[in-house]
N, C-alpha and C. Protein backbone atom coordinates (compact mmCIF):
# COMPACT_ATOMS: atom_id res chain seq x y z
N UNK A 1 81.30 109.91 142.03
CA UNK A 1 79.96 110.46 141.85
C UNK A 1 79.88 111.32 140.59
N UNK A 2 81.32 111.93 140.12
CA UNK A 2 80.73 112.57 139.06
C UNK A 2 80.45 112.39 137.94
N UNK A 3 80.71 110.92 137.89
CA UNK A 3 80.37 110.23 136.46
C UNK A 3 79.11 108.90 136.24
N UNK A 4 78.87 109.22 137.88
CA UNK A 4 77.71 108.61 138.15
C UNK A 4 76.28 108.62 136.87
N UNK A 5 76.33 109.72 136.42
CA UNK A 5 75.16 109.94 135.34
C UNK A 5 74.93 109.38 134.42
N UNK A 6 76.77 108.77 133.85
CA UNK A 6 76.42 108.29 132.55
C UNK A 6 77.02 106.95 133.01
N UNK A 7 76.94 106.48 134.08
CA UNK A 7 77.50 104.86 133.87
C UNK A 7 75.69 104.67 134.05
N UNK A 8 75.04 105.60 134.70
CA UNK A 8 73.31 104.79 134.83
C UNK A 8 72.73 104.84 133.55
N UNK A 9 72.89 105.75 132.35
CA UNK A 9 73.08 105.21 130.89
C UNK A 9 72.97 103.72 130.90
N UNK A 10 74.59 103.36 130.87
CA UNK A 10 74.33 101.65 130.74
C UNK A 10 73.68 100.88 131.86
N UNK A 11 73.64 101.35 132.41
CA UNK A 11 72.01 100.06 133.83
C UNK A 11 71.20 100.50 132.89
N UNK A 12 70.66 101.74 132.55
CA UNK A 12 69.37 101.41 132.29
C UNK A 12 69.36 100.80 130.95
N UNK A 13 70.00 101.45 129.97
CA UNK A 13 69.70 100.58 128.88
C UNK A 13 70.16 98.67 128.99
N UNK A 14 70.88 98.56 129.79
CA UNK A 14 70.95 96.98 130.22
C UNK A 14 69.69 96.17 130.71
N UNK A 15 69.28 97.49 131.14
CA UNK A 15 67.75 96.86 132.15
C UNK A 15 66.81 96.82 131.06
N UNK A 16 66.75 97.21 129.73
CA UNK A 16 65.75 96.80 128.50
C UNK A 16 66.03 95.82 128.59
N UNK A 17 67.18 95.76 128.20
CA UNK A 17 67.50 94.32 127.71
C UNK A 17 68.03 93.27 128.58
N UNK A 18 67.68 93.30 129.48
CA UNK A 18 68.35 92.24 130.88
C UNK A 18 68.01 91.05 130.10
N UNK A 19 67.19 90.47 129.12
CA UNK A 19 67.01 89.25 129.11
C UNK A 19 68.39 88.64 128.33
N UNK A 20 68.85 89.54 127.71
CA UNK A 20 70.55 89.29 127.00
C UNK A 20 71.25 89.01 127.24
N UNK A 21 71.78 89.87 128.87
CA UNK A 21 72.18 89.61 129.56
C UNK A 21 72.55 87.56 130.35
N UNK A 22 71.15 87.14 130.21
CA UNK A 22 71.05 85.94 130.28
C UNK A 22 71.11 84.90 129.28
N UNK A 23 71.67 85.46 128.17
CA UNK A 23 71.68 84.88 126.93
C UNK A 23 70.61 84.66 125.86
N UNK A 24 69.63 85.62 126.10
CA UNK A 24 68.99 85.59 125.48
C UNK A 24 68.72 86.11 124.06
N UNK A 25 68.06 86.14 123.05
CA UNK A 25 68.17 86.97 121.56
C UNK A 25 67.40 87.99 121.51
N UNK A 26 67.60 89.31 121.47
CA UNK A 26 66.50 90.43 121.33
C UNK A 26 65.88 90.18 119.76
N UNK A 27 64.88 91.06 119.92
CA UNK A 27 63.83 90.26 118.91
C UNK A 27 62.39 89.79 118.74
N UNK A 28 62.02 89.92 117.59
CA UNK A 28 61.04 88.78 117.65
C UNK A 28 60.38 88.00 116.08
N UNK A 29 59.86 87.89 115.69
CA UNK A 29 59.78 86.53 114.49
C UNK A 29 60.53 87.10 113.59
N UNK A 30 60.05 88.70 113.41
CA UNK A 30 60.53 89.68 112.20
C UNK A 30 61.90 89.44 112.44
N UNK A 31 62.69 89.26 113.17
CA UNK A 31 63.92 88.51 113.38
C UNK A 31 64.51 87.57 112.64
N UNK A 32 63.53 86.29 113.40
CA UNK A 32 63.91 84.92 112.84
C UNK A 32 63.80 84.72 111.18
N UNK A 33 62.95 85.69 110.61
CA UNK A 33 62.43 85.13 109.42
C UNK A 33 63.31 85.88 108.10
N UNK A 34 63.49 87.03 109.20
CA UNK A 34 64.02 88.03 107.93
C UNK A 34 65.70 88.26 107.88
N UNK A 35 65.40 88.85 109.28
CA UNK A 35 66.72 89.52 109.85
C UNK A 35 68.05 88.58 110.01
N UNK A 36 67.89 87.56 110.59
CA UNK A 36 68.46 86.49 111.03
C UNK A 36 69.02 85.94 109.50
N UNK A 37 68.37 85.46 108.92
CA UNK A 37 69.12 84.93 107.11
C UNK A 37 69.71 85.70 106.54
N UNK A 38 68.95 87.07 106.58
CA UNK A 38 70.47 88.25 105.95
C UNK A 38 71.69 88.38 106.79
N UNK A 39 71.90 88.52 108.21
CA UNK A 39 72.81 88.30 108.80
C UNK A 39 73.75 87.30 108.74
N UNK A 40 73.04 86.27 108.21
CA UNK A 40 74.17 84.84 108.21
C UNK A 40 74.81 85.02 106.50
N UNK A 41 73.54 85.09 105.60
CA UNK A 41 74.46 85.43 104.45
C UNK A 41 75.13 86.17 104.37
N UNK A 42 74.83 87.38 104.69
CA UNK A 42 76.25 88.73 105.03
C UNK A 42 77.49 87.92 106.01
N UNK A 43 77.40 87.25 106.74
CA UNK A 43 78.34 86.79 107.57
C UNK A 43 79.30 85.53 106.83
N UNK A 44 78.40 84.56 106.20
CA UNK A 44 79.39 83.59 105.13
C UNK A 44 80.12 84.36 104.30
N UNK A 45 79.28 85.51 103.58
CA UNK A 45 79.82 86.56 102.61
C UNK A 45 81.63 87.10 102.75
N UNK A 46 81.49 87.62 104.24
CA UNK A 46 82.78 88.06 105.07
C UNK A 46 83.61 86.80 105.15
N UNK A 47 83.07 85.99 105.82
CA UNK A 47 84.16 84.99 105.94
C UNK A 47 84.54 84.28 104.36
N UNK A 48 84.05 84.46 103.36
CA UNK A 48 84.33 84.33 102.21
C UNK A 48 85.49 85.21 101.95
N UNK A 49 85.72 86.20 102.63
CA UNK A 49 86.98 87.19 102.28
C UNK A 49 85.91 88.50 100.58
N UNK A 50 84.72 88.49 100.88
CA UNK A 50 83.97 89.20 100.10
C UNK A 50 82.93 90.13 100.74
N UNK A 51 82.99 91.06 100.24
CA UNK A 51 81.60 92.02 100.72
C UNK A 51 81.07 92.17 99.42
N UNK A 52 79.17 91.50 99.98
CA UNK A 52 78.15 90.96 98.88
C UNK A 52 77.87 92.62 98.53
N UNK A 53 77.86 92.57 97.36
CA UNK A 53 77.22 94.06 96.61
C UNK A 53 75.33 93.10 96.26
N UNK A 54 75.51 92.18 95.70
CA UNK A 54 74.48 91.68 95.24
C UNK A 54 74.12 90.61 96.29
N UNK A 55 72.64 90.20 96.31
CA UNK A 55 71.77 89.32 96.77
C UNK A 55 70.96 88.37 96.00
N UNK A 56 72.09 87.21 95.31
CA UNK A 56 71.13 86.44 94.16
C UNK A 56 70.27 85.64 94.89
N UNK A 57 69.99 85.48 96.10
CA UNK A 57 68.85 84.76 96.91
C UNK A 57 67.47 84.88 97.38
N UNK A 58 67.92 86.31 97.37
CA UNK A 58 66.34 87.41 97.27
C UNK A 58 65.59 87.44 96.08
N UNK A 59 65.34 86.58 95.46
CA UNK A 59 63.52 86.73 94.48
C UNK A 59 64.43 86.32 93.04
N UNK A 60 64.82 87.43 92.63
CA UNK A 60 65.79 87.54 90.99
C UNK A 60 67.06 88.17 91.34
N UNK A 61 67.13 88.57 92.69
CA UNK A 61 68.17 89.10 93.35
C UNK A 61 67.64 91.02 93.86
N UNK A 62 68.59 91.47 94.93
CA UNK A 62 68.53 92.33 94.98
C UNK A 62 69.77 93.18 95.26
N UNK A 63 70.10 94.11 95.12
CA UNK A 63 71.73 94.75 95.74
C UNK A 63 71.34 95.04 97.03
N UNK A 64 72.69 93.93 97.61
CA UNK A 64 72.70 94.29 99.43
C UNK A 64 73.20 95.37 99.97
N UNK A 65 73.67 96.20 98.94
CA UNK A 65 74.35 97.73 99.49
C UNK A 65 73.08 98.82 99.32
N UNK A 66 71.70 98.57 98.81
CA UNK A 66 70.58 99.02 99.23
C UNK A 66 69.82 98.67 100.31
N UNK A 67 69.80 97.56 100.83
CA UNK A 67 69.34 96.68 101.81
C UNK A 67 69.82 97.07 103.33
N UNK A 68 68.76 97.72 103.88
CA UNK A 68 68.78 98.51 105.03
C UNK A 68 69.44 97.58 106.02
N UNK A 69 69.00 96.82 105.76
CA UNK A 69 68.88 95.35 107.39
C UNK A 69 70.67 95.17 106.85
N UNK A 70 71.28 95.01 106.16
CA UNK A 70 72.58 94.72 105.56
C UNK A 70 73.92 95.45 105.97
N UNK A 71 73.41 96.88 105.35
CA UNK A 71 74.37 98.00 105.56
C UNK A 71 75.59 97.28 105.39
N UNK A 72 76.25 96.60 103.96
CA UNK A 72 77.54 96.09 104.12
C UNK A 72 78.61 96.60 104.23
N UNK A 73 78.94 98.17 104.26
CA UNK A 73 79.82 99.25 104.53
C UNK A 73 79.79 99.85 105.73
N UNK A 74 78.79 98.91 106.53
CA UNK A 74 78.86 99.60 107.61
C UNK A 74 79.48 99.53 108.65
N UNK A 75 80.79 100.45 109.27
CA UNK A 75 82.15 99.58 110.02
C UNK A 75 81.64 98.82 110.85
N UNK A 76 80.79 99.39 112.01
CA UNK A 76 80.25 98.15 112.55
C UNK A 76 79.81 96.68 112.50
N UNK A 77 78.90 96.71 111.25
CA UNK A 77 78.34 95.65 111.01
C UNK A 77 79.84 94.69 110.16
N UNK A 78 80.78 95.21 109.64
CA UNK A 78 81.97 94.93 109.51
C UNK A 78 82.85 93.82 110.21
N UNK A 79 83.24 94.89 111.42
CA UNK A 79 83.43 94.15 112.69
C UNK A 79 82.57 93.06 113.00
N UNK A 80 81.43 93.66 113.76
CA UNK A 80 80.66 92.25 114.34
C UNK A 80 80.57 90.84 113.79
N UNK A 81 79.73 91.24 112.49
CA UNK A 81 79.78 89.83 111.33
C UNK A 81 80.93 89.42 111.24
N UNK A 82 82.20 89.77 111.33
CA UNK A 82 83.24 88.92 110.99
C UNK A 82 84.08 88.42 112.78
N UNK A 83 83.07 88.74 113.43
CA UNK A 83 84.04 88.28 114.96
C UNK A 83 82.89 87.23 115.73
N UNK A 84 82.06 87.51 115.23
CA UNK A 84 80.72 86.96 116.01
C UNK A 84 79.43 86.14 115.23
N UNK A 85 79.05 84.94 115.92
CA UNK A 85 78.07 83.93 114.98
C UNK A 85 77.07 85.57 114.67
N UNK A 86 75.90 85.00 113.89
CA UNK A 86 75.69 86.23 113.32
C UNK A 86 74.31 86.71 114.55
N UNK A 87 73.41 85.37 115.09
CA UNK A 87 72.59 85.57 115.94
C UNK A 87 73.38 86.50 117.01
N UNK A 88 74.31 86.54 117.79
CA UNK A 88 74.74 86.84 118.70
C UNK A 88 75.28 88.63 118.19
N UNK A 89 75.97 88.62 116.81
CA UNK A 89 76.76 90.06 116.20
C UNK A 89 74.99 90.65 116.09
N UNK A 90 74.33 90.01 115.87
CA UNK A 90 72.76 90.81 115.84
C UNK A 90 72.12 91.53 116.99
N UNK A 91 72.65 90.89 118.28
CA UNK A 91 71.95 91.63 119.18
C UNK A 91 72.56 92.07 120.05
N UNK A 92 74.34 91.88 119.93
CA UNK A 92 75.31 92.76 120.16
C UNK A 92 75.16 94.24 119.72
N UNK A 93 75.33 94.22 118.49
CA UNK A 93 74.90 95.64 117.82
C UNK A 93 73.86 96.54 117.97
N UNK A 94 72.25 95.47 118.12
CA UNK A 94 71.24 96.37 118.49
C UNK A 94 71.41 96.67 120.34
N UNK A 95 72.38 96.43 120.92
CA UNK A 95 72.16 96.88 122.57
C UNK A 95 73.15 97.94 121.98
N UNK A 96 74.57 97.94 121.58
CA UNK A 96 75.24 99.06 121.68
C UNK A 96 75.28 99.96 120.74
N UNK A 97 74.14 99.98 119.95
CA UNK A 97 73.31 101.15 119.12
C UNK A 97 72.84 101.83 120.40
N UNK A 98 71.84 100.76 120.51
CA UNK A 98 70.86 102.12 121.72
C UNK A 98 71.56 102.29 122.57
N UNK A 99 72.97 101.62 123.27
CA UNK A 99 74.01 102.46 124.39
C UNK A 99 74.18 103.91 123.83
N UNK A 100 74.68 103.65 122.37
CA UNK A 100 75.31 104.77 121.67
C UNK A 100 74.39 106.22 121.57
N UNK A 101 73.30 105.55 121.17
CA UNK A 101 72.19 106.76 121.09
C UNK A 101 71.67 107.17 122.49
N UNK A 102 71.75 106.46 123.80
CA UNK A 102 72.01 107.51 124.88
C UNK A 102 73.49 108.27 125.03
N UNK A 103 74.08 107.66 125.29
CA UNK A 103 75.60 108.45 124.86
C UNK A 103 75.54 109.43 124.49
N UNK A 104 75.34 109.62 123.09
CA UNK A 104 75.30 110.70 121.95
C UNK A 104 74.36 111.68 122.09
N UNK A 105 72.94 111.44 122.87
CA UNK A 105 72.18 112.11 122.97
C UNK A 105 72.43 112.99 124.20
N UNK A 106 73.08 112.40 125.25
CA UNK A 106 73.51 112.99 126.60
C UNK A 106 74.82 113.74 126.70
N UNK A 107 75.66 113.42 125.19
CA UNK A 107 76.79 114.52 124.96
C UNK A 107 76.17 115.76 124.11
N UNK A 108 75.57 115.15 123.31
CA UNK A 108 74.69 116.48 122.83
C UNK A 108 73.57 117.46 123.71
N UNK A 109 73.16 116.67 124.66
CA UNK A 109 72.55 118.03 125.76
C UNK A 109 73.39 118.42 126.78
N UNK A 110 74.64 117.91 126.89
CA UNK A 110 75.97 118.26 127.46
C UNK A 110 76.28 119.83 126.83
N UNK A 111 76.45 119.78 125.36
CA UNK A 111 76.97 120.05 124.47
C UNK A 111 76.48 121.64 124.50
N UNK A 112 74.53 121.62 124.96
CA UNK A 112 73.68 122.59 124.75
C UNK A 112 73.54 123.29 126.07
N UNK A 113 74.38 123.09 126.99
CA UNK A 113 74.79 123.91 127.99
C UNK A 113 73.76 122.91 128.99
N UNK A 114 73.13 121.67 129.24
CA UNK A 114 72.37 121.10 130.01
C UNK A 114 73.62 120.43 131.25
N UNK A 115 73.03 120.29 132.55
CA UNK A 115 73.30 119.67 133.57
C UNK A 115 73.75 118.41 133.59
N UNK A 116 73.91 117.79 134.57
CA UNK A 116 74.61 116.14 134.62
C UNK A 116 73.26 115.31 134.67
N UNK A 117 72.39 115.60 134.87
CA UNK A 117 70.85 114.80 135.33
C UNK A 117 70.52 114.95 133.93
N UNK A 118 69.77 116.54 133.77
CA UNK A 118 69.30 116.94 132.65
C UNK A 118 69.79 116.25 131.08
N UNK A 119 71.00 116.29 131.18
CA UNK A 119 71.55 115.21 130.11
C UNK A 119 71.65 114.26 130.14
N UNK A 120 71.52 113.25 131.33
CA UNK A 120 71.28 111.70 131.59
C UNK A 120 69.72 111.39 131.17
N UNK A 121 68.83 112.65 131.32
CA UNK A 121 67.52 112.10 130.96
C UNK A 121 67.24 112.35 129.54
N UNK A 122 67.66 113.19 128.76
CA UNK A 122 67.96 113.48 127.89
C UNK A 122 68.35 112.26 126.78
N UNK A 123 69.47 111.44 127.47
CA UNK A 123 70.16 110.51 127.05
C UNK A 123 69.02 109.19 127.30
N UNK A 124 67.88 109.22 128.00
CA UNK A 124 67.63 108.21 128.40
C UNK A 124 66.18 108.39 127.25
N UNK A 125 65.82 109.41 127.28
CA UNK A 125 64.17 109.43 126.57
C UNK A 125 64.78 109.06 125.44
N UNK A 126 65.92 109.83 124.62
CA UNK A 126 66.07 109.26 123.20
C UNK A 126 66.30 108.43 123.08
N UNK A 127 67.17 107.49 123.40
CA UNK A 127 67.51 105.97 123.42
C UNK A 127 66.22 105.24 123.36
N UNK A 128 65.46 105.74 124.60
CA UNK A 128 64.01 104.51 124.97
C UNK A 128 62.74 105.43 124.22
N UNK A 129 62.87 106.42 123.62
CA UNK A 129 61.32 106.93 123.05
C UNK A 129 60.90 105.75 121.82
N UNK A 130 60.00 106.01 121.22
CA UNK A 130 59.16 105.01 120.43
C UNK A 130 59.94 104.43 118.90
N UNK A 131 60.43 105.35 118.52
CA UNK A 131 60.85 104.64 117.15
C UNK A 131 62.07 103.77 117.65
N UNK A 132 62.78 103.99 118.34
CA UNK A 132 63.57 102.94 119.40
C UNK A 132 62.99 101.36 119.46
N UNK A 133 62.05 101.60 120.46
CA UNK A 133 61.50 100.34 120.92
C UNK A 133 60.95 99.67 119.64
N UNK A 134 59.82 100.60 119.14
CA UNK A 134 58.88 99.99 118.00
C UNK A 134 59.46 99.15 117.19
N UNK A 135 60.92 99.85 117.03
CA UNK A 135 61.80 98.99 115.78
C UNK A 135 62.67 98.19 116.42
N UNK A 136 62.86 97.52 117.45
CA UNK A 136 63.87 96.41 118.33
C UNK A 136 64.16 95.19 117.40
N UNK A 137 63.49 95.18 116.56
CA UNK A 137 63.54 93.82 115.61
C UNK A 137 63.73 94.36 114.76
N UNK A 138 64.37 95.31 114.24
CA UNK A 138 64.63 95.78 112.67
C UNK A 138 66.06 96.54 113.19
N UNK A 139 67.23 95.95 112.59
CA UNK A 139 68.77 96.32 112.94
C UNK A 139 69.02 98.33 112.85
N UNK A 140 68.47 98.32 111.50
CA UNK A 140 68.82 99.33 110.78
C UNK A 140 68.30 100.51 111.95
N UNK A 141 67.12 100.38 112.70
CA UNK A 141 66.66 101.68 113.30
C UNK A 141 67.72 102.50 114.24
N UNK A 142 68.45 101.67 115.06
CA UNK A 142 68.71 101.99 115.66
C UNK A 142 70.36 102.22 115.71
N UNK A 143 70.74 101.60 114.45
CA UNK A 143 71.85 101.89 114.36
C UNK A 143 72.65 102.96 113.44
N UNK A 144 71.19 103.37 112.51
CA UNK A 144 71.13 104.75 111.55
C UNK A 144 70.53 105.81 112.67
N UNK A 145 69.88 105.40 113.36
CA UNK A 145 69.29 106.97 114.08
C UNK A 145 70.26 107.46 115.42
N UNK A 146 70.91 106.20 115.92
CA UNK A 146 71.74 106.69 117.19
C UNK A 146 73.02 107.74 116.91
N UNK A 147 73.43 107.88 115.76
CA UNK A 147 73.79 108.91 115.40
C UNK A 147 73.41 110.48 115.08
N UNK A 148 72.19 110.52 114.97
CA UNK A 148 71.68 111.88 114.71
C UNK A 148 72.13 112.91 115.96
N UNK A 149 72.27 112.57 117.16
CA UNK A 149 72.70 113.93 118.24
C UNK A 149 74.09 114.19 118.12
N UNK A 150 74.89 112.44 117.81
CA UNK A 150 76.33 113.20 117.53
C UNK A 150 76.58 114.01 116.33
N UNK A 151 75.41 113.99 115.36
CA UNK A 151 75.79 114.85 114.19
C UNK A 151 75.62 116.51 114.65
N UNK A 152 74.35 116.46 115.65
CA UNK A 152 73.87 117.71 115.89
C UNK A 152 74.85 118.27 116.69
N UNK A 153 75.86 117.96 117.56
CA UNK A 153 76.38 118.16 118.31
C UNK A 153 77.96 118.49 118.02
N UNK A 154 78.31 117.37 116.46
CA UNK A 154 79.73 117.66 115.94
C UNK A 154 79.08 119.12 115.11
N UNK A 155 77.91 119.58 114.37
CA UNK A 155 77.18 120.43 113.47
C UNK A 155 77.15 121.69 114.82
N UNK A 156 76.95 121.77 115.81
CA UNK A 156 77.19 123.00 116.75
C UNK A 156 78.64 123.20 117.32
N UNK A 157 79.41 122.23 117.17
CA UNK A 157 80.62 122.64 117.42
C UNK A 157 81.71 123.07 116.69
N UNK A 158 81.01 122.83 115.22
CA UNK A 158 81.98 123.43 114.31
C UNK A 158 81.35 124.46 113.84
N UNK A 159 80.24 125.00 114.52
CA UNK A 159 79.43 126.17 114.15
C UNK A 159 80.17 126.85 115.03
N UNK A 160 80.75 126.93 116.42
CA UNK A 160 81.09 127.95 117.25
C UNK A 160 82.41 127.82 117.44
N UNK A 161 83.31 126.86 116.39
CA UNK A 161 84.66 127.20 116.39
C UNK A 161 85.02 127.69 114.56
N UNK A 162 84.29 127.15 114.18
CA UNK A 162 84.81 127.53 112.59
C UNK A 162 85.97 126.64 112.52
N UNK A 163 86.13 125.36 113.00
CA UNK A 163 87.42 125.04 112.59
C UNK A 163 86.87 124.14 111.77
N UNK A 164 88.01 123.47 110.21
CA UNK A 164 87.74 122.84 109.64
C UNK A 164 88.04 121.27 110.14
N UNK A 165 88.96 121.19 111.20
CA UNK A 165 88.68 120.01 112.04
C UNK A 165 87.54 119.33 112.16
N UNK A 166 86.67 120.20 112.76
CA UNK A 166 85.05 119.91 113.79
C UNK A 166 84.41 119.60 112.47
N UNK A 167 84.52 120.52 111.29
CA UNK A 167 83.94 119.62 109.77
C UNK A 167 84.35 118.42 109.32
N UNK A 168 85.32 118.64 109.29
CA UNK A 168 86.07 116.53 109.04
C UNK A 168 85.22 115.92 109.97
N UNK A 169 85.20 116.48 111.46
CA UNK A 169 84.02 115.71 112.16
C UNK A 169 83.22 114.99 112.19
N UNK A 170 82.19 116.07 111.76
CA UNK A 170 81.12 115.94 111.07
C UNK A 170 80.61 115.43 109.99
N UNK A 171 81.61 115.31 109.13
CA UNK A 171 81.36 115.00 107.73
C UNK A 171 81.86 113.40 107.65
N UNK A 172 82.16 113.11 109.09
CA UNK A 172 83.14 111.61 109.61
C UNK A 172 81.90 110.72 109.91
N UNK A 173 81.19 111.89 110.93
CA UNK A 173 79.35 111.49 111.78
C UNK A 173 78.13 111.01 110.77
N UNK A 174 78.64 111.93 109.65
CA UNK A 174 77.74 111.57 108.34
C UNK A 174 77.42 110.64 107.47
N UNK A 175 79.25 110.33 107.35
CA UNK A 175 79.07 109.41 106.77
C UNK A 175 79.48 107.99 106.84
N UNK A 176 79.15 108.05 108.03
CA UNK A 176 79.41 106.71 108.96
C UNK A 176 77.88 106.25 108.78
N UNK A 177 76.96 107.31 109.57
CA UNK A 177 75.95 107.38 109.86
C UNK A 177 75.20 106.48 108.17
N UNK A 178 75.32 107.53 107.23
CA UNK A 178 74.78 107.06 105.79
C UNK A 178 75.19 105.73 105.38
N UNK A 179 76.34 105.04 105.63
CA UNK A 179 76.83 103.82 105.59
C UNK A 179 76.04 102.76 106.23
N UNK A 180 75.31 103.10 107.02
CA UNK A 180 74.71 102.31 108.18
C UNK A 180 73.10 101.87 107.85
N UNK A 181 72.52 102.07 106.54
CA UNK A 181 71.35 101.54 105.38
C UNK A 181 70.32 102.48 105.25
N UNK A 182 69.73 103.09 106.69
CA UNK A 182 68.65 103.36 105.84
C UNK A 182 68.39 105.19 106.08
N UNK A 183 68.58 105.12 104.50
CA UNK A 183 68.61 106.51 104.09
C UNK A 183 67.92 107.75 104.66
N UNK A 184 66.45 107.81 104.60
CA UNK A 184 65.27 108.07 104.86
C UNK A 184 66.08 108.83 106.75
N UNK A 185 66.13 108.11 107.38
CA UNK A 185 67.08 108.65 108.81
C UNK A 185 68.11 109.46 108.51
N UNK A 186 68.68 108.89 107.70
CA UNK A 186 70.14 109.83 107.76
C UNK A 186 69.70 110.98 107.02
N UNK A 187 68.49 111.32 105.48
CA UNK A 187 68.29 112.27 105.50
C UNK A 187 67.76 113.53 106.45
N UNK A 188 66.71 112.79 107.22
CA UNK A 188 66.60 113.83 108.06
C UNK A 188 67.76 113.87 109.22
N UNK A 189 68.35 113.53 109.10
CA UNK A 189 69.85 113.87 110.25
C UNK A 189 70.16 115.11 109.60
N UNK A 190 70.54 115.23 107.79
CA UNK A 190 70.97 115.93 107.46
C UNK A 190 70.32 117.33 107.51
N UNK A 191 68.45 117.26 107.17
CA UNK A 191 68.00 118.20 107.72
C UNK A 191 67.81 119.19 109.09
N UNK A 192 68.15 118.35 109.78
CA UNK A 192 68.18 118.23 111.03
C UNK A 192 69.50 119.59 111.36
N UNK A 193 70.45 118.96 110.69
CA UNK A 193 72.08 119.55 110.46
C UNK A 193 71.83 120.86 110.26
N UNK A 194 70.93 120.69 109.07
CA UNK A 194 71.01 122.33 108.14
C UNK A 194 69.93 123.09 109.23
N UNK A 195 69.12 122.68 110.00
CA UNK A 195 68.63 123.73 110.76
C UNK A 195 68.79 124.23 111.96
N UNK A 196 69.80 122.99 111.98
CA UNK A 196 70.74 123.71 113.68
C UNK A 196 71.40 124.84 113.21
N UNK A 197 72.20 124.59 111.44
CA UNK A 197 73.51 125.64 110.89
C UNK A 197 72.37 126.90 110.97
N UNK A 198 71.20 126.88 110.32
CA UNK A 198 70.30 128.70 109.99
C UNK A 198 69.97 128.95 111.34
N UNK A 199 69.24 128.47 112.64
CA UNK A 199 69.30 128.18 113.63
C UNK A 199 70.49 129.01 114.46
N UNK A 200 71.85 128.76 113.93
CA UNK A 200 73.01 129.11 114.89
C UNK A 200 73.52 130.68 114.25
């Protein structure tokens, strides 16, 4: 029972996505049209024994290490693309983003002195609130923002130990997080950071 809180984490976020479960593709056209072709070229790319800096297929080309949906440094997307067809590493990643961002969000109200419930719900609104869902078809949302509580959370714990450990931490949370495409999130993570630090 006492870990009851966070295995219902994964039911519920399973229960978004139960249709996956059945083999299905999360998603929808913005998927097929967009998402889905950068994934496979990033994925020939890897199995080429190359990580694409450039995109000569996009228009006159574009650099895929700007390219949110891409994130080619990003360990995850690393892994997946090179273990998994790319439809399947696509919606692998977007379920255990949003696992991660309840996780992270329910260790971080752990973190803030909250209860076993209190931080399961905690864990559950951020995962499922709106920029979540809204963006289910766009990789990058959820796999740049499910990091923001573990930043807040490695950013309060090296606030109340001073160790330079808990900064390697943090500075580990960061830039994992920034690796992961789209900027615009991870900046405000960082703001986010600096007002927990004046804040504490």
């Amino acid at each position: 029972m006492k870990n009851a809180s966070a295995w219902l984490l994964l039911v519920v976020v399973l229960a978004w996505y139960w249709p996956v479960l059945l083999g299905a593709r999360a998603g929808g056209p913005t998927v097929d049209t967009h998402a889905l072709p950068l994934a496979s070229w990033f994925s020939d790319a890897l199995s080429d024994g190359r990580v694409p800096e450039w995109n000569s297929l996009d228009g006159t080309g574009t650099p895929a290490t700007a390219t949110s949906e891409i994130a080619t440094y990003y360990p995850p997307h690393q892994l997946a693309y090179r273990m998994l067809p790319p439809a399947n590493a696509w919606t692998v990643l977007l379920v255990l983003h949003t696992l991660a961002a309840a996780v992270f969000a329910r260790l971080c109200a752990r973190g803030f002195g909250l209860g076993r419930w209190a931080s399961l719900l905690a864990g559950i609104v951020f995962s499922g609130q709106g920029f979540f869902v809204a963006g289910a078809d766009r990789g990058w949302v959820a796999a740049t923002a499910c990091w923001l509580p573990l930043a807040v959370w490695a950013a309060w714990r090296w606030l109340d130990t001073g160790s330079a450990f808990r900064l390697l931490g943090l500075a580990a949370v960061l830039g994992i997080q920034a690796s992961a495409g789209h900027f615009q999130v991870a900046w405000m993570t960082l703001v986010t950071v600096a007002m927990v630090t004046v804040g504490h």
